[in-house]
N, C-alpha and C. Protein backbone atom coordinates (compact mmCIF):
# COMPACT_ATOMS: atom_id res chain seq x y z
N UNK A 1 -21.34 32.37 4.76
CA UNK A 1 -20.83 31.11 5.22
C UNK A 1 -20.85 30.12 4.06
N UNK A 2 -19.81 29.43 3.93
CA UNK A 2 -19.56 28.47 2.68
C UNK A 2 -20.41 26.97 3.45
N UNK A 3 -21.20 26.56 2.22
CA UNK A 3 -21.66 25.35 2.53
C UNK A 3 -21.18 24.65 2.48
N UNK A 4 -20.16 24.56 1.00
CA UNK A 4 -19.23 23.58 0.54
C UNK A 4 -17.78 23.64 1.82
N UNK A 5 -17.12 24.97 2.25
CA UNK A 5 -16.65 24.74 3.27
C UNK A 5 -16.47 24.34 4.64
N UNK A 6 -17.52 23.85 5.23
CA UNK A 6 -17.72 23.69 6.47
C UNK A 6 -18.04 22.21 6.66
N UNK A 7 -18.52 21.14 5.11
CA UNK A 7 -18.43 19.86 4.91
C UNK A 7 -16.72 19.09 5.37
N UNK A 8 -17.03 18.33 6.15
CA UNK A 8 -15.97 17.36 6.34
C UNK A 8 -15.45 16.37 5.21
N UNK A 9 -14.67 16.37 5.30
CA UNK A 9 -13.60 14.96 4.31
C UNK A 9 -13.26 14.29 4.87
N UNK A 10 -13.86 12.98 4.53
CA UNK A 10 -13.50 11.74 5.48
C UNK A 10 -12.43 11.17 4.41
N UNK A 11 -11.29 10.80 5.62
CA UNK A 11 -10.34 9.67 4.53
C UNK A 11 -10.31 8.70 4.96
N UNK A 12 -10.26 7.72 3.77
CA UNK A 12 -10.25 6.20 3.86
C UNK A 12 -9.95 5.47 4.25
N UNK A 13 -9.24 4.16 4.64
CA UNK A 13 -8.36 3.62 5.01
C UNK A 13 -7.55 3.42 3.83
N UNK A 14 -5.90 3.35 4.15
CA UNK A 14 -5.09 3.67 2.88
C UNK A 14 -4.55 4.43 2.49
N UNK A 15 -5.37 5.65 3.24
CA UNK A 15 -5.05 6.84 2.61
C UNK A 15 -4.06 7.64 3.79
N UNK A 16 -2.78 8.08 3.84
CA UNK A 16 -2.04 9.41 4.84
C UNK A 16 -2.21 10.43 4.09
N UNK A 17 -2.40 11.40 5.15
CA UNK A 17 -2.75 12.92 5.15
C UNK A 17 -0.97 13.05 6.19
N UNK A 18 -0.68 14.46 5.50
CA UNK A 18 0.89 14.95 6.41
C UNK A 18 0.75 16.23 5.89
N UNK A 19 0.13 16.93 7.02
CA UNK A 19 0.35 18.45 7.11
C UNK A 19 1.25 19.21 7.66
N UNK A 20 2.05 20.35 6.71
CA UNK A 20 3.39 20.64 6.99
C UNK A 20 3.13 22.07 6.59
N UNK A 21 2.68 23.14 7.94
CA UNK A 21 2.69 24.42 7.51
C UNK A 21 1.35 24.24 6.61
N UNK A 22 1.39 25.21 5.10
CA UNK A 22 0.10 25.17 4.45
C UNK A 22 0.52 24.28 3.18
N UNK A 23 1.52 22.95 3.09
CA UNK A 23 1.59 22.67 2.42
C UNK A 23 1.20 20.92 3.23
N UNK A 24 0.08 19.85 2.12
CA UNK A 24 -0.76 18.86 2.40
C UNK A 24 -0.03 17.83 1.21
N UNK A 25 0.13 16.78 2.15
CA UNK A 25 0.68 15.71 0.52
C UNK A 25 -0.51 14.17 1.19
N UNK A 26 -1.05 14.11 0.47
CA UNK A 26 -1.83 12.61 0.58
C UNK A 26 -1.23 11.67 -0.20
N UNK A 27 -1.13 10.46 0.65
CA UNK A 27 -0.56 9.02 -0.36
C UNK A 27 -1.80 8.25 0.55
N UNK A 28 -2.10 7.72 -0.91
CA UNK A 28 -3.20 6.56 -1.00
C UNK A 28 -1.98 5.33 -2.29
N UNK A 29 -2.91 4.47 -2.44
CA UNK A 29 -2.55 3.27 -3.66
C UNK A 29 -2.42 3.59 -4.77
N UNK A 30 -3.16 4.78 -5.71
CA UNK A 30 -2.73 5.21 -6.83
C UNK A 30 -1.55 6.32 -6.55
N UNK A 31 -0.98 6.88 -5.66
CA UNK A 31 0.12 7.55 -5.99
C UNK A 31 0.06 8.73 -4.57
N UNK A 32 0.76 9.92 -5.26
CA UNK A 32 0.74 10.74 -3.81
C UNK A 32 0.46 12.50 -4.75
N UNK A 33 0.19 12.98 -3.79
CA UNK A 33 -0.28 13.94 -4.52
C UNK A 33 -0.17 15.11 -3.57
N UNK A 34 0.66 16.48 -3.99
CA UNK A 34 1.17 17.69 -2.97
C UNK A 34 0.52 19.03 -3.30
N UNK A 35 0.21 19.62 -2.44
CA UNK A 35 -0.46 21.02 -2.92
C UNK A 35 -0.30 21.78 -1.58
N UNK A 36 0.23 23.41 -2.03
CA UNK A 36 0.27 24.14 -0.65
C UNK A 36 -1.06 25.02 -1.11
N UNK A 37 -1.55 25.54 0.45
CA UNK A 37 -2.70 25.77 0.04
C UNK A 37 -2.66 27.41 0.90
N UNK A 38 -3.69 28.15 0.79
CA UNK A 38 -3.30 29.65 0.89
C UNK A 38 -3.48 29.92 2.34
N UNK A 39 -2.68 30.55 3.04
CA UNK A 39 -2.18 30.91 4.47
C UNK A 39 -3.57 31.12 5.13
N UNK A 40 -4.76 31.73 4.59
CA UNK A 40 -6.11 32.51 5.42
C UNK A 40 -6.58 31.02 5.23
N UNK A 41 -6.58 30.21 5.04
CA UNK A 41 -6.94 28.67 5.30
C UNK A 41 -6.07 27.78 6.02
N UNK A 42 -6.53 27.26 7.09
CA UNK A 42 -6.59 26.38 8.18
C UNK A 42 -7.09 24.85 7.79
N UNK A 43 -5.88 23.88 8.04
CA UNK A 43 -6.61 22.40 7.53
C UNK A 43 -5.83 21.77 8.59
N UNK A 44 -7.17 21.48 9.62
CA UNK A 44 -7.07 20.27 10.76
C UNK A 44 -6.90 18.89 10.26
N UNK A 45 -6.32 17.71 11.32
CA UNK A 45 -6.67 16.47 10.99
C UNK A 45 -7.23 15.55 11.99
N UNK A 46 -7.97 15.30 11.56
CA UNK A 46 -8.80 14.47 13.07
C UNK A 46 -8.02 12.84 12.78
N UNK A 47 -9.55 12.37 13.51
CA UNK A 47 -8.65 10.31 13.19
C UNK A 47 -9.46 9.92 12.20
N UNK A 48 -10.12 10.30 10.95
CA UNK A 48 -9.86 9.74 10.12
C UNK A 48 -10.67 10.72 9.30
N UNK A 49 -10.79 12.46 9.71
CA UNK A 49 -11.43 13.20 9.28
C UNK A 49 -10.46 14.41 8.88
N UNK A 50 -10.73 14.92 8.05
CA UNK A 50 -9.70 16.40 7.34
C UNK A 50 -11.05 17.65 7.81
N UNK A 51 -10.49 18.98 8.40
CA UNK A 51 -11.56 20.07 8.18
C UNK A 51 -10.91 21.02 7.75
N UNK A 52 -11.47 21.98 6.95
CA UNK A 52 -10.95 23.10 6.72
C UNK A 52 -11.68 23.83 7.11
N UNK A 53 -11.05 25.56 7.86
CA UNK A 53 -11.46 26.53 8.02
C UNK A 53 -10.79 27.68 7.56
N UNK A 54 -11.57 28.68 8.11
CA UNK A 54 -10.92 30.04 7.69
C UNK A 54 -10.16 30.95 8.80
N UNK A 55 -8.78 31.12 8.94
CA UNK A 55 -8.35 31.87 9.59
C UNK A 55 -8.63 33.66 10.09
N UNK A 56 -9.10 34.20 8.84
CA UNK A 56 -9.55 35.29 8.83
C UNK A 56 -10.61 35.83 7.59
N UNK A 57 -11.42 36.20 7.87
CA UNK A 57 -12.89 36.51 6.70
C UNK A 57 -12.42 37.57 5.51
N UNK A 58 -11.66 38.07 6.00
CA UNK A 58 -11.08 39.58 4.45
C UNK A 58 -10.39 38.53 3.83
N UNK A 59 -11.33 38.52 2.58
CA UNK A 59 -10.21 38.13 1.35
C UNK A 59 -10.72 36.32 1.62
N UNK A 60 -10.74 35.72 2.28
CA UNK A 60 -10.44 34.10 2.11
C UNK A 60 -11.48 33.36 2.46
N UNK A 61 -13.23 34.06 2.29
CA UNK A 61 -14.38 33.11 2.00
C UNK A 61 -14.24 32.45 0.96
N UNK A 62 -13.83 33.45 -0.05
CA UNK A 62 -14.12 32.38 -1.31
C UNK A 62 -13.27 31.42 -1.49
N UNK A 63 -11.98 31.56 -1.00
CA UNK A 63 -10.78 30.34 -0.84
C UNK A 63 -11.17 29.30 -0.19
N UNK A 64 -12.44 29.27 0.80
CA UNK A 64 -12.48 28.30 1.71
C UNK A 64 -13.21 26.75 1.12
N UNK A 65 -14.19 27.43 -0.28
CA UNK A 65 -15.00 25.76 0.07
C UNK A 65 -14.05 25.72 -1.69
N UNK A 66 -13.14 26.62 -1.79
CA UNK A 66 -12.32 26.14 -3.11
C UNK A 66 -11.09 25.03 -2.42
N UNK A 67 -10.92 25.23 -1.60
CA UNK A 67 -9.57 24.88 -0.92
C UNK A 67 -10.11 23.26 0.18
N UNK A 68 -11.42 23.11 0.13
CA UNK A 68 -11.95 22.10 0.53
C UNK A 68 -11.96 21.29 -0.67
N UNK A 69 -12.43 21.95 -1.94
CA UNK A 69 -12.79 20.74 -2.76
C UNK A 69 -11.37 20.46 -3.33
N UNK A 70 -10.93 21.59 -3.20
CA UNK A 70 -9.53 21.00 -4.00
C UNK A 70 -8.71 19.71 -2.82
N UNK A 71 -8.74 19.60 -1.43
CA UNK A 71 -8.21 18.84 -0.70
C UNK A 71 -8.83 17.56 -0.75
N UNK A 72 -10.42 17.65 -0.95
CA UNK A 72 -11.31 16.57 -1.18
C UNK A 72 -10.69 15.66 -2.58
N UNK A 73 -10.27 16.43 -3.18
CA UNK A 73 -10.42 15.71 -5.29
C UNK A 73 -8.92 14.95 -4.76
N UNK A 74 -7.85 15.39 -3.98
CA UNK A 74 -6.76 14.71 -3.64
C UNK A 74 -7.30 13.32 -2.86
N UNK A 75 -8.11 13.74 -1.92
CA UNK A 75 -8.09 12.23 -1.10
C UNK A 75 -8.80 11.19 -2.15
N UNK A 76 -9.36 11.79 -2.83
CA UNK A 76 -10.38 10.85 -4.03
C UNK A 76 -9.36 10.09 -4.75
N UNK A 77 -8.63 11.15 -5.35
CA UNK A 77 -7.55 10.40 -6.84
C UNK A 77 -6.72 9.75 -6.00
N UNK A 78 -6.39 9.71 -5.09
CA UNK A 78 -5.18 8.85 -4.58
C UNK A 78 -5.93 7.78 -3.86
N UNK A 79 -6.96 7.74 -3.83
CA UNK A 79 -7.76 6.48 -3.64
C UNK A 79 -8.06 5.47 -4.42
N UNK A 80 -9.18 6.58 -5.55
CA UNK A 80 -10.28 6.03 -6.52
C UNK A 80 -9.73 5.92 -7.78
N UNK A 81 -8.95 7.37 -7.80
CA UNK A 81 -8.98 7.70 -9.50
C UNK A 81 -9.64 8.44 -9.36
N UNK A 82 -9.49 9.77 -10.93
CA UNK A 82 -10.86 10.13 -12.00
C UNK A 82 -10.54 9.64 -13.32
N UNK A 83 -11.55 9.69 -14.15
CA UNK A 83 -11.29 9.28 -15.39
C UNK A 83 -12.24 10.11 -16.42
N UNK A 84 -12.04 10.46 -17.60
CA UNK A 84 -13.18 10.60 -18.64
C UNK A 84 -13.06 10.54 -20.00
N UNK A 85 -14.11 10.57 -20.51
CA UNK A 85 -13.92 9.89 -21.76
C UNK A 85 -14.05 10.56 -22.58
N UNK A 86 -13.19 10.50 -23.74
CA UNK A 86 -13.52 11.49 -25.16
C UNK A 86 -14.32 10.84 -26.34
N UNK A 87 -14.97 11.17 -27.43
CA UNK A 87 -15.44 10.21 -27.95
C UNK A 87 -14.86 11.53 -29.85
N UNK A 88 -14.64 10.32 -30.55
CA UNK A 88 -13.99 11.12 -31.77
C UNK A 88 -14.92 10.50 -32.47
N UNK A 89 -15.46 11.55 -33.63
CA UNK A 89 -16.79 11.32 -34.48
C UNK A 89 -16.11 11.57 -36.05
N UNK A 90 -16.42 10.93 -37.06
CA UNK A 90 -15.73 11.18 -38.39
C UNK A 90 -15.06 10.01 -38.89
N UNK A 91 -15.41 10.10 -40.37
CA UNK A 91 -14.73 9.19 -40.74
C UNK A 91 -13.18 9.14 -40.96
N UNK A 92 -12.60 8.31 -40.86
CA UNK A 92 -11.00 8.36 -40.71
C UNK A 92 -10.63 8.88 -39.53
N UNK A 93 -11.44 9.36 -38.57
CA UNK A 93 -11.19 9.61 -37.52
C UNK A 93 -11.07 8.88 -36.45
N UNK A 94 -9.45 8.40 -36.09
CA UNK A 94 -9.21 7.42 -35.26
C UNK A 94 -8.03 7.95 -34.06
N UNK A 95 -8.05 7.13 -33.10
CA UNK A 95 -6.74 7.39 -32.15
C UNK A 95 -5.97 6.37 -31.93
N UNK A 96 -5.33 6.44 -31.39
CA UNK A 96 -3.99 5.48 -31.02
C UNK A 96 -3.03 5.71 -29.44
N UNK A 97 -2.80 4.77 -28.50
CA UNK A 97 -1.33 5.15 -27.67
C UNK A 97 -0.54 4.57 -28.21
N UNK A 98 0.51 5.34 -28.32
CA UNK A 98 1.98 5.32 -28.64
C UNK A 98 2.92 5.61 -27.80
N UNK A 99 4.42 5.46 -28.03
CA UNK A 99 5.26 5.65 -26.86
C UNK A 99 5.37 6.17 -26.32
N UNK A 100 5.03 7.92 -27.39
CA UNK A 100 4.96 9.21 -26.84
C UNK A 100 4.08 9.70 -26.46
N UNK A 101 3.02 8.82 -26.59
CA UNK A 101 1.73 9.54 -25.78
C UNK A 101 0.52 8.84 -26.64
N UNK A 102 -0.46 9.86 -27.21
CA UNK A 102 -1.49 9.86 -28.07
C UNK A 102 -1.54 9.86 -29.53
N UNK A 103 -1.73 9.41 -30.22
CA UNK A 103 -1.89 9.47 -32.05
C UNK A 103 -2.85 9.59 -32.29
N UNK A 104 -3.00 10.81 -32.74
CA UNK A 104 -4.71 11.56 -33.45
C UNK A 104 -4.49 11.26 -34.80
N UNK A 105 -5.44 10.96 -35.31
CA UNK A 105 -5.70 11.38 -37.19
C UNK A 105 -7.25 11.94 -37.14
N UNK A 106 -6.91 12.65 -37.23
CA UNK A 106 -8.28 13.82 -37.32
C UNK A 106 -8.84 14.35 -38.51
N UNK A 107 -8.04 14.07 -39.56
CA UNK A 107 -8.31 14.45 -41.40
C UNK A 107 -7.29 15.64 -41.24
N UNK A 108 -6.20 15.81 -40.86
CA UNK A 108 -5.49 16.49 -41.62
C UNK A 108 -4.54 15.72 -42.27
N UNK A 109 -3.60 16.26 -42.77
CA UNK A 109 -2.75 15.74 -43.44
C UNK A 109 -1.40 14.88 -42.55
N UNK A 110 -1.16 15.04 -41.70
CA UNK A 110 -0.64 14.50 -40.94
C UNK A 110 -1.12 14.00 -39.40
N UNK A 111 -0.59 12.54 -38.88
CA UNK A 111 -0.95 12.66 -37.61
C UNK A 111 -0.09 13.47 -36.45
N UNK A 112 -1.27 13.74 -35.29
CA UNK A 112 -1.03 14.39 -34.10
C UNK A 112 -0.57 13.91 -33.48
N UNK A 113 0.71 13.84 -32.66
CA UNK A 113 1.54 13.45 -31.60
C UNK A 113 1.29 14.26 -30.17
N UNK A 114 0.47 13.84 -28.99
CA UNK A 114 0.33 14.60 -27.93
C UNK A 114 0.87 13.98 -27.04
N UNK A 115 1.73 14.40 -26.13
CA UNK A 115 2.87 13.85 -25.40
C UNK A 115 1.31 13.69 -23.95
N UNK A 116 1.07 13.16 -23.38
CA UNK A 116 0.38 12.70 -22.11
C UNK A 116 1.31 13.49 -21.09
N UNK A 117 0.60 14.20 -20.01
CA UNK A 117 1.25 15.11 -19.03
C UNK A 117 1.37 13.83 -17.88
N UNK A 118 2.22 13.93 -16.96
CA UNK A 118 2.67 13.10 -16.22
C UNK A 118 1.56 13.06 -14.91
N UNK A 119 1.41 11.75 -15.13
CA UNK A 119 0.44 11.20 -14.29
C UNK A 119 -0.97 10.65 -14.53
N UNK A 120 -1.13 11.05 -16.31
CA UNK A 120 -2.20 10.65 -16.83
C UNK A 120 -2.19 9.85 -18.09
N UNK A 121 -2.67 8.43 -17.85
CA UNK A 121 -2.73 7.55 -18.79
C UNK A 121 -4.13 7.52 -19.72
N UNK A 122 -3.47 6.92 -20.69
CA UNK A 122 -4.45 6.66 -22.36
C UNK A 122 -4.98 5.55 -22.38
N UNK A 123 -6.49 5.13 -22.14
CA UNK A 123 -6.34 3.97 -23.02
C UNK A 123 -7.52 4.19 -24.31
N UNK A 124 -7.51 3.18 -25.34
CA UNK A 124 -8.10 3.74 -26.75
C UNK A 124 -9.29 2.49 -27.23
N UNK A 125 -10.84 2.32 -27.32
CA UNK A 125 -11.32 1.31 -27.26
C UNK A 125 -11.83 1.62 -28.64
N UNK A 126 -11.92 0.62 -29.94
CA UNK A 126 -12.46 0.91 -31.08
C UNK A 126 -11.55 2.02 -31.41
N UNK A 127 -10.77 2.62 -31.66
CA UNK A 127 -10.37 3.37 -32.06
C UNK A 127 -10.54 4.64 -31.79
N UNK A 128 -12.05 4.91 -31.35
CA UNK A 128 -12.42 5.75 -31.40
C UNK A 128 -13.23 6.79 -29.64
N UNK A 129 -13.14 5.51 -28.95
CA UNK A 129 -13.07 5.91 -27.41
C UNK A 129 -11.92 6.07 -27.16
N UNK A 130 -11.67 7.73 -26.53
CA UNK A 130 -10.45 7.82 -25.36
C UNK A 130 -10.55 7.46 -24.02
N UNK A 131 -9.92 7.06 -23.26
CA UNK A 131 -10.13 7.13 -21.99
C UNK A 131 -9.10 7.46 -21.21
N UNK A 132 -9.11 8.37 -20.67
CA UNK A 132 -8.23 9.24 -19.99
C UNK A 132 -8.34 9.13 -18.40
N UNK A 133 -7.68 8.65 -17.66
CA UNK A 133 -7.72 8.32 -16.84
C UNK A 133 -6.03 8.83 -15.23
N UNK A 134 -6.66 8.87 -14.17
CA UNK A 134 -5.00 9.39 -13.12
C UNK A 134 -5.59 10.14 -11.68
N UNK A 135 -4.81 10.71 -11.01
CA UNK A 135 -5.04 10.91 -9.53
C UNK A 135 -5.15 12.61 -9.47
N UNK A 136 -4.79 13.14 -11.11
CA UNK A 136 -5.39 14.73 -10.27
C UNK A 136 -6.72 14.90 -11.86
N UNK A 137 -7.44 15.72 -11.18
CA UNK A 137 -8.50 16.00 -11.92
C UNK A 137 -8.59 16.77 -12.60
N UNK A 138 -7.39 18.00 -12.51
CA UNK A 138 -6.75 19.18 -12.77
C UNK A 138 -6.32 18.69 -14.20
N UNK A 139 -4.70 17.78 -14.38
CA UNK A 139 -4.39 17.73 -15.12
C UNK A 139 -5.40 16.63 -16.46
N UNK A 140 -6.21 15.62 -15.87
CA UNK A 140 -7.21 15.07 -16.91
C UNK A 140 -8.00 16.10 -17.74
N UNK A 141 -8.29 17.24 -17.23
CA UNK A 141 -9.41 17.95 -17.55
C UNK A 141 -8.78 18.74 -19.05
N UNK A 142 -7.40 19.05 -18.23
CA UNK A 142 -6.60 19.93 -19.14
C UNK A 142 -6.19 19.18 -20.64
N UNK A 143 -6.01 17.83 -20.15
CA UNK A 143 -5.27 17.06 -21.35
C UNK A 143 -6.84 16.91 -22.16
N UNK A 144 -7.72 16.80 -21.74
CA UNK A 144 -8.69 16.54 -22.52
C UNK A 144 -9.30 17.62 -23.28
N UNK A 145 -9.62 19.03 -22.49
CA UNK A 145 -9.20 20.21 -23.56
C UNK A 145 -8.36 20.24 -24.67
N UNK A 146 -7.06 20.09 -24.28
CA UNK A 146 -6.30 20.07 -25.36
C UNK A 146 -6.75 18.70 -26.66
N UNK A 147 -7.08 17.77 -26.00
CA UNK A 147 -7.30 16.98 -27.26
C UNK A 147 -8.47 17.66 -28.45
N UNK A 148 -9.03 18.17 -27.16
CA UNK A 148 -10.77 18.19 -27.81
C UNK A 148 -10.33 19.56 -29.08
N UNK A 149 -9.37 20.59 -28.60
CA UNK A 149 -9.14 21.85 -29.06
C UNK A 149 -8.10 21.39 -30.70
N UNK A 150 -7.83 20.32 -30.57
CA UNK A 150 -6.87 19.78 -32.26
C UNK A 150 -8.25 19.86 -33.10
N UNK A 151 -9.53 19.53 -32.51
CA UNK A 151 -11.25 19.42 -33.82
C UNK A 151 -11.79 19.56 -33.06
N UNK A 152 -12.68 20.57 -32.64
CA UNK A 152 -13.78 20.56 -31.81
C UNK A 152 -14.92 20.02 -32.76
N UNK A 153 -15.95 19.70 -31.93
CA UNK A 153 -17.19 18.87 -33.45
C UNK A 153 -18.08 20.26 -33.89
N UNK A 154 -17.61 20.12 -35.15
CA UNK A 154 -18.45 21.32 -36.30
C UNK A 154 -20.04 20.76 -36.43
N UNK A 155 -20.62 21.85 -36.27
CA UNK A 155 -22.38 22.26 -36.14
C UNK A 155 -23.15 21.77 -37.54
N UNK A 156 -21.64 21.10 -38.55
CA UNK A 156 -23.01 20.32 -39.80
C UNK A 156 -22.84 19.26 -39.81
N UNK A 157 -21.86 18.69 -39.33
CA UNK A 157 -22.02 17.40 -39.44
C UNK A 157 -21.33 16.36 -38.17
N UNK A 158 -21.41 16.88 -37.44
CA UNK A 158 -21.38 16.71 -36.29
C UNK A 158 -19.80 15.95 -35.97
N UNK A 159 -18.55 16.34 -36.73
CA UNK A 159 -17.45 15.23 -36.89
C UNK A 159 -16.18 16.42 -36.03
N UNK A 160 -15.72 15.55 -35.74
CA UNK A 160 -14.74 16.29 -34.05
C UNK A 160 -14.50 15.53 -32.83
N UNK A 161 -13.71 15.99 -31.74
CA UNK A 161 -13.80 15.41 -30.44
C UNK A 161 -14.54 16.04 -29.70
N UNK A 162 -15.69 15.38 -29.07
CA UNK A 162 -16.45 15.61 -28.05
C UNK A 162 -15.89 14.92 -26.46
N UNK A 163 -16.58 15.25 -25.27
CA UNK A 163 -16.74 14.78 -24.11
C UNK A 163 -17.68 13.40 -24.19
N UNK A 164 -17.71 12.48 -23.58
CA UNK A 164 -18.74 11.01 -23.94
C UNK A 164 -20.17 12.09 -23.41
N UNK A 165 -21.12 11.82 -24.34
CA UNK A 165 -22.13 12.06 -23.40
C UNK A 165 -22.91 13.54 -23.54
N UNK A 166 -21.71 14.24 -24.32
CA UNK A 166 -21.85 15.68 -24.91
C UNK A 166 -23.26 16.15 -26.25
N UNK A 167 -23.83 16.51 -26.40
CA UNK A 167 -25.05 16.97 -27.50
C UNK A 167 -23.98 17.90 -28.07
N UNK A 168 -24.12 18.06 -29.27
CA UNK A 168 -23.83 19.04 -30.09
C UNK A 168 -24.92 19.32 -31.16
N UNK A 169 -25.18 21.12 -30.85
CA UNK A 169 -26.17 21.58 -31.91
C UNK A 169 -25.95 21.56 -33.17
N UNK A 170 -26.69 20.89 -33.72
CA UNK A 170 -26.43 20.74 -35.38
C UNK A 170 -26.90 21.64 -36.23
N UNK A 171 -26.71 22.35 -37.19
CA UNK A 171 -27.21 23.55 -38.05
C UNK A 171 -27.70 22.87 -39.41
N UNK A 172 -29.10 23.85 -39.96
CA UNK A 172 -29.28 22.76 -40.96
C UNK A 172 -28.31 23.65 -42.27
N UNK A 173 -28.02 22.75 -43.07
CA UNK A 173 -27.49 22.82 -44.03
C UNK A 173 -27.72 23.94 -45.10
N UNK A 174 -27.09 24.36 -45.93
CA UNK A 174 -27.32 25.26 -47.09
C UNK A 174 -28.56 24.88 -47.92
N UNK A 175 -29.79 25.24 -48.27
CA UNK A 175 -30.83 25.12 -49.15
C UNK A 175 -30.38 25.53 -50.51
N UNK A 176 -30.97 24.56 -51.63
CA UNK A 176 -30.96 25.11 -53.05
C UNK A 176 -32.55 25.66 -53.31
C-alpha cells in the first residue's frame, strides 16, 4: 500500500481541476498546466479535494503515489510557483538574461547562449545568483541541469555551477 498514494490533495481556492478521461488540466493564477495520466490510475474530485487511486494492483502500485505527486506539484505551481537557485563560483564567472534567454561566461572563450524552455523565467542577482523560477517542477529541474552541466564545480578549487546550498568535496592539491 502506497503511503504517498492514499494522501489527499487539497486545492485551493483559485485553483480548477477538469477531469477529462485520464487526461487533468489545473488553472490556478500562475498559468494552467495539462498532463494525461496512466489508465490503472483513477483521479476523483471532491469539493475542494483531488484523490487518487488504483484501478487495478498488476503493474500500477508504483504509478500510484508517482501519479499523486505528480498531480500534487500541478496544483502547487499553478498556485505557488517553484523556484531554485543556482549559484556560479569563479572568477569571471558571471550570468546575464538576455532576449534569448540566459548569458553564461564561464571562462571559455566564448559566451553561452541558453534559450529558457517555455514557462520558465531567469532572474540574475550580483551576477552571480540564478534564479530560476515557473509552474512545472519538471521543466526547472531540467533547465537547471543543463546550466549546471556547461561547468560543473571542479574538486580543487571549487569554481563551477552549483545548486544554492550544495557542499562540494574539495581535493587537496598536488604536493612538492
Amino acid at each position: 500500500m502506497s503511503r504517498i498514494g492514499k494522501k489527499i490533495i487539497a486545492v485551493p481556492q483559485g485553483v480548477e481541476v477538469a477531469i477529462e478521461n485520464q487526461t487533468v488540466t489545473v488553472k490556478g493564477k500562475l498559468g494552467t498546466l495539462t498532463r494525461t495520466f496512466h489508465p490503472g490510475v483513477h483521479i476523483e474530485q471532491g469539493a475542494s479535494v483531488l484523490t487518487v487511486t488504483m484501478q487495478s494492483r498488476a503493474g500500477t502500485k508504483a504509478l500510484w503515489g508517482l501519479s499523486r505527486t505528480l498531480l500534487s506539484n500541478m496544483v502547487v505551481g499553478v498556485s505557488r510557483g517553484f523556484s531554485r537557485v543556482l549559484e556560479i563560483q569563479g572568477v569571471g564567472y558571471r550570468a546575464a538574461v538576455s532576449d534569448v534567454g540566459l548569458q553564461l561566461n564561464l571562462g571559455f572563450s566564448h559566451p553561452i547562449d541558453y534559450p529558457l524552455p517555455e514557462g520558465v523565467k531567469a532572474q540574475v542577482e550580483r551576477n552571480v545568483m540564478v534564479t530560476l523560477s515557473g509552474t512545472d517542477p519538471e521543466k526547472i529541474g531540467q533547465a537547471c541541469a543543463d546550466i549546471r552541466r556547461f561547468r560543473p564545480p571542479e574538486p580543487y578549487k571549487g569554481k563551477g555551477v552549483r545548486n544554492a546550498g550544495e557542499t562540494v568535496l574539495r581535493k587537496e592539491g598536488k604536493k612538492k
